[in-house]
Protein backbone atom coordinates (compact mmCIF):
# COMPACT_ATOMS: atom_id res chain seq x y z
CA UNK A 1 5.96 -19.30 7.26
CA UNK A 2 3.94 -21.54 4.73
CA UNK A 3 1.70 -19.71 2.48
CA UNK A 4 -2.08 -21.00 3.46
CA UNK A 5 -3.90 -19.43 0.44
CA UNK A 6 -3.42 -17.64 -2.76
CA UNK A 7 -5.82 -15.39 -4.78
CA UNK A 8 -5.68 -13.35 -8.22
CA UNK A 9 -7.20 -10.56 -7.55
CA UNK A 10 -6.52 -9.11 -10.90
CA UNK A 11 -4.45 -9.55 -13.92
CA UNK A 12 -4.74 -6.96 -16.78
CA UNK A 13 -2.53 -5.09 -19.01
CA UNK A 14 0.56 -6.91 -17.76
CA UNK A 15 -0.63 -6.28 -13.85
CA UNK A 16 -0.94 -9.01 -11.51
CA UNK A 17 -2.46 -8.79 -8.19
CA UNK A 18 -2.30 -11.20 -5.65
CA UNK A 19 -3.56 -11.84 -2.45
CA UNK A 20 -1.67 -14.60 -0.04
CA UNK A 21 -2.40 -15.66 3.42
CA UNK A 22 0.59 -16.85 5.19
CA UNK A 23 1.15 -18.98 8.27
CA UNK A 24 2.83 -15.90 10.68
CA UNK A 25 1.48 -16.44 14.45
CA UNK A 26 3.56 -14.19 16.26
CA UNK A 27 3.37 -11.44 13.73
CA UNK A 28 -0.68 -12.39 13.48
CA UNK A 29 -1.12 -11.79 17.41
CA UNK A 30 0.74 -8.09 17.60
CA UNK A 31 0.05 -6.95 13.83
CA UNK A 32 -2.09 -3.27 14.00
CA UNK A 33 -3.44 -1.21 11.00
CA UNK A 34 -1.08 0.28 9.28
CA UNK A 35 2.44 -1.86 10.01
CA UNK A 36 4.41 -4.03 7.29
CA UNK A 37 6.24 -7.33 7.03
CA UNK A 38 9.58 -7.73 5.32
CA UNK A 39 9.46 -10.74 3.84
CA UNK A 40 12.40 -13.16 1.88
CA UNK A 41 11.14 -15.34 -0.82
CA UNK A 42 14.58 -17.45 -0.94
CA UNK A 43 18.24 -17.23 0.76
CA UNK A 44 19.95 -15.43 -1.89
CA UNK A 45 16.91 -13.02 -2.66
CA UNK A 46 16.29 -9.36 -1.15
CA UNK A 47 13.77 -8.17 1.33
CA UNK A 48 10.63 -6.41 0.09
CA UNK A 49 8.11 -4.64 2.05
CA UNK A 50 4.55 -5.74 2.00
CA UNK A 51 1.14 -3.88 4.45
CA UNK A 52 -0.36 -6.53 6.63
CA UNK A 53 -4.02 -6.30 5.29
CA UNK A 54 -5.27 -8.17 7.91
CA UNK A 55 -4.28 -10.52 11.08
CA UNK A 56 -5.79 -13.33 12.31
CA UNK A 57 -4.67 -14.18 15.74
CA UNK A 58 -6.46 -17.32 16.24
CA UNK A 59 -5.56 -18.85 12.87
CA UNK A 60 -2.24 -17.58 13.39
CA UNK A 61 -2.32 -15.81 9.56
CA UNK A 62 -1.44 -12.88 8.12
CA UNK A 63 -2.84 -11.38 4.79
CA UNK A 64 -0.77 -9.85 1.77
CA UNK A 65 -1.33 -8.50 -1.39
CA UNK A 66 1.13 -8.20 -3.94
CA UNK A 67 1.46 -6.33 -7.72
CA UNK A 68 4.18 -8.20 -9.47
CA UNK A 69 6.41 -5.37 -10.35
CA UNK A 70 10.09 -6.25 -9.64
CA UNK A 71 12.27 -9.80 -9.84
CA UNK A 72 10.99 -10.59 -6.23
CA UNK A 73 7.71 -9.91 -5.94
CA UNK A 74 7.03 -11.95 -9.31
CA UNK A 75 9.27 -14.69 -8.10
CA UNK A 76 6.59 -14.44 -4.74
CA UNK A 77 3.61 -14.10 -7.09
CA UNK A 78 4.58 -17.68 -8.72
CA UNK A 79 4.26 -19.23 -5.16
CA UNK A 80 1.03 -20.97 -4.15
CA UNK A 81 -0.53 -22.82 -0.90
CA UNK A 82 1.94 -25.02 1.14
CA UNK A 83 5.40 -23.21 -0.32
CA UNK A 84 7.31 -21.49 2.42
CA UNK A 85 8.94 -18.33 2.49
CA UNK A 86 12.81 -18.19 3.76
CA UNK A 87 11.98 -15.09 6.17
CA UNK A 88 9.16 -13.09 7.30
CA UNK A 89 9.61 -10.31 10.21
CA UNK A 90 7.07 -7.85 11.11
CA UNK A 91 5.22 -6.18 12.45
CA UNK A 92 7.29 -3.32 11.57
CA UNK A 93 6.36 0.34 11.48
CA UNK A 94 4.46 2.80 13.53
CA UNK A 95 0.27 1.80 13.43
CA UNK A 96 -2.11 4.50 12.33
CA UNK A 97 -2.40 6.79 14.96
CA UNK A 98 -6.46 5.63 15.52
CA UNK A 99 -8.35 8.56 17.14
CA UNK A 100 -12.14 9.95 16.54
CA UNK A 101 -11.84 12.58 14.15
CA UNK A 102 -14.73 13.27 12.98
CA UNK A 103 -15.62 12.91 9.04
CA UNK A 104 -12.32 11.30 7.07
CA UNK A 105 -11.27 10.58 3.42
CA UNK A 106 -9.29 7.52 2.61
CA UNK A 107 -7.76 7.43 -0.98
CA UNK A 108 -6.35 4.62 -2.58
CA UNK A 109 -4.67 4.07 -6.06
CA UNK A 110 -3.87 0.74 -7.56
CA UNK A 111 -2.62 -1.88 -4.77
CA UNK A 112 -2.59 0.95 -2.46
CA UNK A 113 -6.44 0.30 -2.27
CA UNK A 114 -4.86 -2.76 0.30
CA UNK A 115 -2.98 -0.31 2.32
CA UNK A 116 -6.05 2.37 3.20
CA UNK A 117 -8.35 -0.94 3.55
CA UNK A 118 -7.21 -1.93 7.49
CA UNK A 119 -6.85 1.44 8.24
CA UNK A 120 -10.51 2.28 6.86
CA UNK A 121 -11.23 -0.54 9.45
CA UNK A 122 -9.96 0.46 12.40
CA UNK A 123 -10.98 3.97 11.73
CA UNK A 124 -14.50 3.00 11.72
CA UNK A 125 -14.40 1.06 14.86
CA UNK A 126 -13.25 4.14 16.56
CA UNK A 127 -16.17 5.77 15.68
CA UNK A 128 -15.43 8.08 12.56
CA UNK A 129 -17.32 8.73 8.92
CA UNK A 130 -15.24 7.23 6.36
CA UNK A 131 -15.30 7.83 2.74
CA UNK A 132 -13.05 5.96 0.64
CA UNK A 133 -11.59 6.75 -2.98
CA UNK A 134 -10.36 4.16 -4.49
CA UNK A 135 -9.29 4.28 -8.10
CA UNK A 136 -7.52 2.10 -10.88
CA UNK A 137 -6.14 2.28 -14.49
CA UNK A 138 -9.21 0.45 -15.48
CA UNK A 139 -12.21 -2.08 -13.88
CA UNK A 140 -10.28 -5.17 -14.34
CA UNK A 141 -7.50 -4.02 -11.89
CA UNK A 142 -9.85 -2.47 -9.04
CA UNK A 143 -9.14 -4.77 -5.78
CA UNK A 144 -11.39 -4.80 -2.73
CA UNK A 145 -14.22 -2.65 -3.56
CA UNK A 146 -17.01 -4.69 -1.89
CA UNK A 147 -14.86 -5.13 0.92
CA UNK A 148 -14.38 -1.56 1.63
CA UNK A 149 -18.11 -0.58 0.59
CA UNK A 150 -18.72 -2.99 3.70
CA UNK A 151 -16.67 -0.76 6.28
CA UNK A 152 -17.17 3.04 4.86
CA UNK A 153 -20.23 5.12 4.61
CA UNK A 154 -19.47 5.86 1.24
CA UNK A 155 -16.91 4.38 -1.53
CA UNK A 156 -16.27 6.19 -4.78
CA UNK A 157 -14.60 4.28 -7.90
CA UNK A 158 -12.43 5.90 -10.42
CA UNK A 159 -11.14 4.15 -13.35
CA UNK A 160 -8.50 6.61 -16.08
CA UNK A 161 -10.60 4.73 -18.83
CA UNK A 162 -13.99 5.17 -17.55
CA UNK A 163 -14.78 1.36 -17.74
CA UNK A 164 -16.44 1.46 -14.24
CA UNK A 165 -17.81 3.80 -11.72
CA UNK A 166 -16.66 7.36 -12.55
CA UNK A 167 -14.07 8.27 -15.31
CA UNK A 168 -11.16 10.29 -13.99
CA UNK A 169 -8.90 10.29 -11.40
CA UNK A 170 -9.14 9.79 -7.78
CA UNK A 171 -7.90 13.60 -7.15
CA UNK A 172 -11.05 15.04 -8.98
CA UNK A 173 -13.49 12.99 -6.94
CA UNK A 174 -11.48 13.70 -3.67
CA UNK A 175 -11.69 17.70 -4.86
CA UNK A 176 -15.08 17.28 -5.66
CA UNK A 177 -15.64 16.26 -2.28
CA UNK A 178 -13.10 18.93 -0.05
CA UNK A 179 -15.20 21.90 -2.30
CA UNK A 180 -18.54 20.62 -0.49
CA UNK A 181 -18.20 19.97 2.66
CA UNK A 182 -15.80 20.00 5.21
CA UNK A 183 -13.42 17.05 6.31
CA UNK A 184 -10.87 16.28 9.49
CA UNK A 185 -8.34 14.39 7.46
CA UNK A 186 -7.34 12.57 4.17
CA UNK A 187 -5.44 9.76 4.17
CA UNK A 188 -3.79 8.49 1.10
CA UNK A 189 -2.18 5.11 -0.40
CA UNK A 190 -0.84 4.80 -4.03
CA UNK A 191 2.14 5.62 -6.55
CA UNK A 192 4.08 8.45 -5.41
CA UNK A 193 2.61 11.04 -7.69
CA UNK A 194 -1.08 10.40 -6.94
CA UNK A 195 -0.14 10.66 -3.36
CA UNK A 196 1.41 14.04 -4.12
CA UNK A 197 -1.23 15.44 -5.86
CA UNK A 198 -3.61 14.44 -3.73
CA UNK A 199 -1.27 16.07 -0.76
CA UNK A 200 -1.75 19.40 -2.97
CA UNK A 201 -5.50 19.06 -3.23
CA UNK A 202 -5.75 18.52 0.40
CA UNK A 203 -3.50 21.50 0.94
CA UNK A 204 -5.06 23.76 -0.83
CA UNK A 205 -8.47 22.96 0.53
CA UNK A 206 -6.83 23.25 4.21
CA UNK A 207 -7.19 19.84 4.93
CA UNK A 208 -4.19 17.61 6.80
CA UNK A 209 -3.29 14.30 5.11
CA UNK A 210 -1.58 11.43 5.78
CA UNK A 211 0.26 9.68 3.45
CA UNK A 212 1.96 5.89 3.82
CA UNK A 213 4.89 6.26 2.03
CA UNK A 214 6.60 3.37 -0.37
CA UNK A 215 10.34 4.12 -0.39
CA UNK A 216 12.88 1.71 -1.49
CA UNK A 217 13.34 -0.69 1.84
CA UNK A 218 16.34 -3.06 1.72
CA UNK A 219 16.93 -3.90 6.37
CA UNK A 220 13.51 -2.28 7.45
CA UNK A 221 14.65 -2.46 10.58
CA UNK A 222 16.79 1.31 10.59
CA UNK A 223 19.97 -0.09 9.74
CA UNK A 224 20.52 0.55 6.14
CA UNK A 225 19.10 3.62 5.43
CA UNK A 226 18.06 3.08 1.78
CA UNK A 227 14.13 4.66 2.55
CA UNK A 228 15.22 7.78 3.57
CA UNK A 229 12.58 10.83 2.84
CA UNK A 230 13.14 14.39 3.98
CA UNK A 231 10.00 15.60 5.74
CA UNK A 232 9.93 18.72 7.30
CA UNK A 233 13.51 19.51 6.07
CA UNK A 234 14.83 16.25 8.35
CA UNK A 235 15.56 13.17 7.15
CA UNK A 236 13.71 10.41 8.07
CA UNK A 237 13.33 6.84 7.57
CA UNK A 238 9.90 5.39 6.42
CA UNK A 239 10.99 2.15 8.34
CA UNK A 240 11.47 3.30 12.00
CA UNK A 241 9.89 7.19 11.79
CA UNK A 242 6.74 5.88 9.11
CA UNK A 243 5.92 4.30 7.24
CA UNK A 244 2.71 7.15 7.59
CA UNK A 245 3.94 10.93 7.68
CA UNK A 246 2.27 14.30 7.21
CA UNK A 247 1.75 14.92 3.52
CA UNK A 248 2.53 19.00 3.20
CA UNK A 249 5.96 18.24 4.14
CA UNK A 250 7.52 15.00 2.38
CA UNK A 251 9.76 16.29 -0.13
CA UNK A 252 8.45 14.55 -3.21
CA UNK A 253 10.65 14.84 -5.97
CA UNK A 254 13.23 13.66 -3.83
CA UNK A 255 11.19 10.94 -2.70
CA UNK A 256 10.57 10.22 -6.91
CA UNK A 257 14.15 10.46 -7.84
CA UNK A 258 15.20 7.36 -4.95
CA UNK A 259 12.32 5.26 -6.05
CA UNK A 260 13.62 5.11 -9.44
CA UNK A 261 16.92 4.43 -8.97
CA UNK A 262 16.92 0.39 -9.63
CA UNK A 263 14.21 0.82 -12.08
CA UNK A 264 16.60 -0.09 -15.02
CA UNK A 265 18.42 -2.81 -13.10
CA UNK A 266 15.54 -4.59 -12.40
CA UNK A 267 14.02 -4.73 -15.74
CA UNK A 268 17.33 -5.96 -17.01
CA UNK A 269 17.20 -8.47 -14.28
CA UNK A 270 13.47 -9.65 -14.85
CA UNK A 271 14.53 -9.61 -19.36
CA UNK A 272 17.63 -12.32 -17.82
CA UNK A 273 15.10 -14.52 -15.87
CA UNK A 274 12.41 -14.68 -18.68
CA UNK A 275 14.75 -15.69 -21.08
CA UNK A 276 16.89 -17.95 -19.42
CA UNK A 277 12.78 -19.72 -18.21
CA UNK A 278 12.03 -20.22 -21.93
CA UNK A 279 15.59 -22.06 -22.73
């Protein structure tokens, strides 16, 4: 469970991005598009869900990337090449259901431009027309752009401050695109309420989508229930049932009001850290 390699992939207006490789044979030889790993940075620390971006069986290695938002995932952003994580498990999660559909949009915002990139992929290799969307607050924070210009016919950048590609958000290119021509699917990756509004664009235009949900994760494995999401009017959990469901039915503001429950905790926790590092 060493960590091989580490990358910055962007840090910008107080957003890190980073990109590890990690030492994970067993997960590297079964991992599909679209599954997680929960991962422990220490003994006493929690779990935190993170998308396997990409498995290499034969180097036994598994690829992460990372925005340092919480305690943990900063504490993990501080490790570099030859550390070791206490615990990794994976893969976890239902794959992307990989079929030919026909002509596809994948939409990504922020880190969630890591998530849609395996599953743009695999999608390809099966034979469909893939567009991605792929937007971020501003140039300095867009990940994996060349990478995904590789693997889809077409990839369209949005920045919110117009400092590369198109100014705007990814919604208005992905409406742009449902009012011209027609599409089998969206699939979208991001903060909750870019994935909901671009669940209502793709409802409105008639158009399923996909969405790979973030909830709150503390087991992963079923067993503690904390990323439960009603969809459909059942409850499900993104763990075991997802972490990909069908957009037009996750009940949103529900899903908004669980994310943010520790948000004040763990700022308080992160203010205790930082000071007690610069004693």
């Amino acid at each position: 469970m060493k960590i091989i390699t580490k990358e910055i992939l962007a840090d910008c207006q107080g957003t890190r991005v980073v990109k590890l490789t990690v030492y994970a044979p067993d997960i590297a030889a079964k991992a599909r598009a679209g599954q997680f790993a929960m991962l422990m940075v220490k003994e006493e620390g929690e779990r935190v869900p993170l998308t396997i971006v990409e498995a290499d069986p034969k180097k036994g290695a598994i690829t992460l990337i990372l925005q340092e938002i919480g305690l943990t995932t900063k504490l993990l952003g501080q490790m570099g090449p030859q550390d070791s994580l206490y615990s990794i498990v994976g893969p976890l999660g239902h794959p992307t259901h990989i079929e030919k559909y026909g002509q596809l949009i994948l939409v990504g915002g922020g880190v969630g431009i890591a998530e849609i990139y395996p599953v743009a992929m695999a999608l390809k290799i099966a034979g469909n027309q893939v567009t991605a969307i792929i937007g971020a607050r501003t140039k300095q924070l867009l990940i994996l752009e060349q990478q995904l210009k590789e693997t889809c016919d077409e990839c369209i950048v949005m920045t919110d401050d117009g400092s590369y590609g198109r100014k705007g958000f990814v919604t208005e290119a992905l409406k742009a695109l449902l009012d011209t021509a027609r599409y089998d699917l969206v699939y979208a990756v991001g903060p909750v309420p870019m994935m909901r509004a671009v669940s209502g664009v793709a409802k409105t235009a008639g158009v399923r989508a996909l969405v790979s949900l973030n909830a709150i994760m503390v087991d992963g494995t079923g067993m503690c229930g904390c990323c439960r999401v009603t969809v459909g009017k059942e409850t499900k959990f993104s763990c075991v049932d997802g972490p990909e469901f069908d957009a037009a039915l996750v009940d949103w503001q529900e899903l908004s009001n669980r994310n943010s429950i520790y948000t004040t905790h763990e700022k308080h926790i992160c203010r205790l850290k930082e000071q007690g590092a610069g004693q």
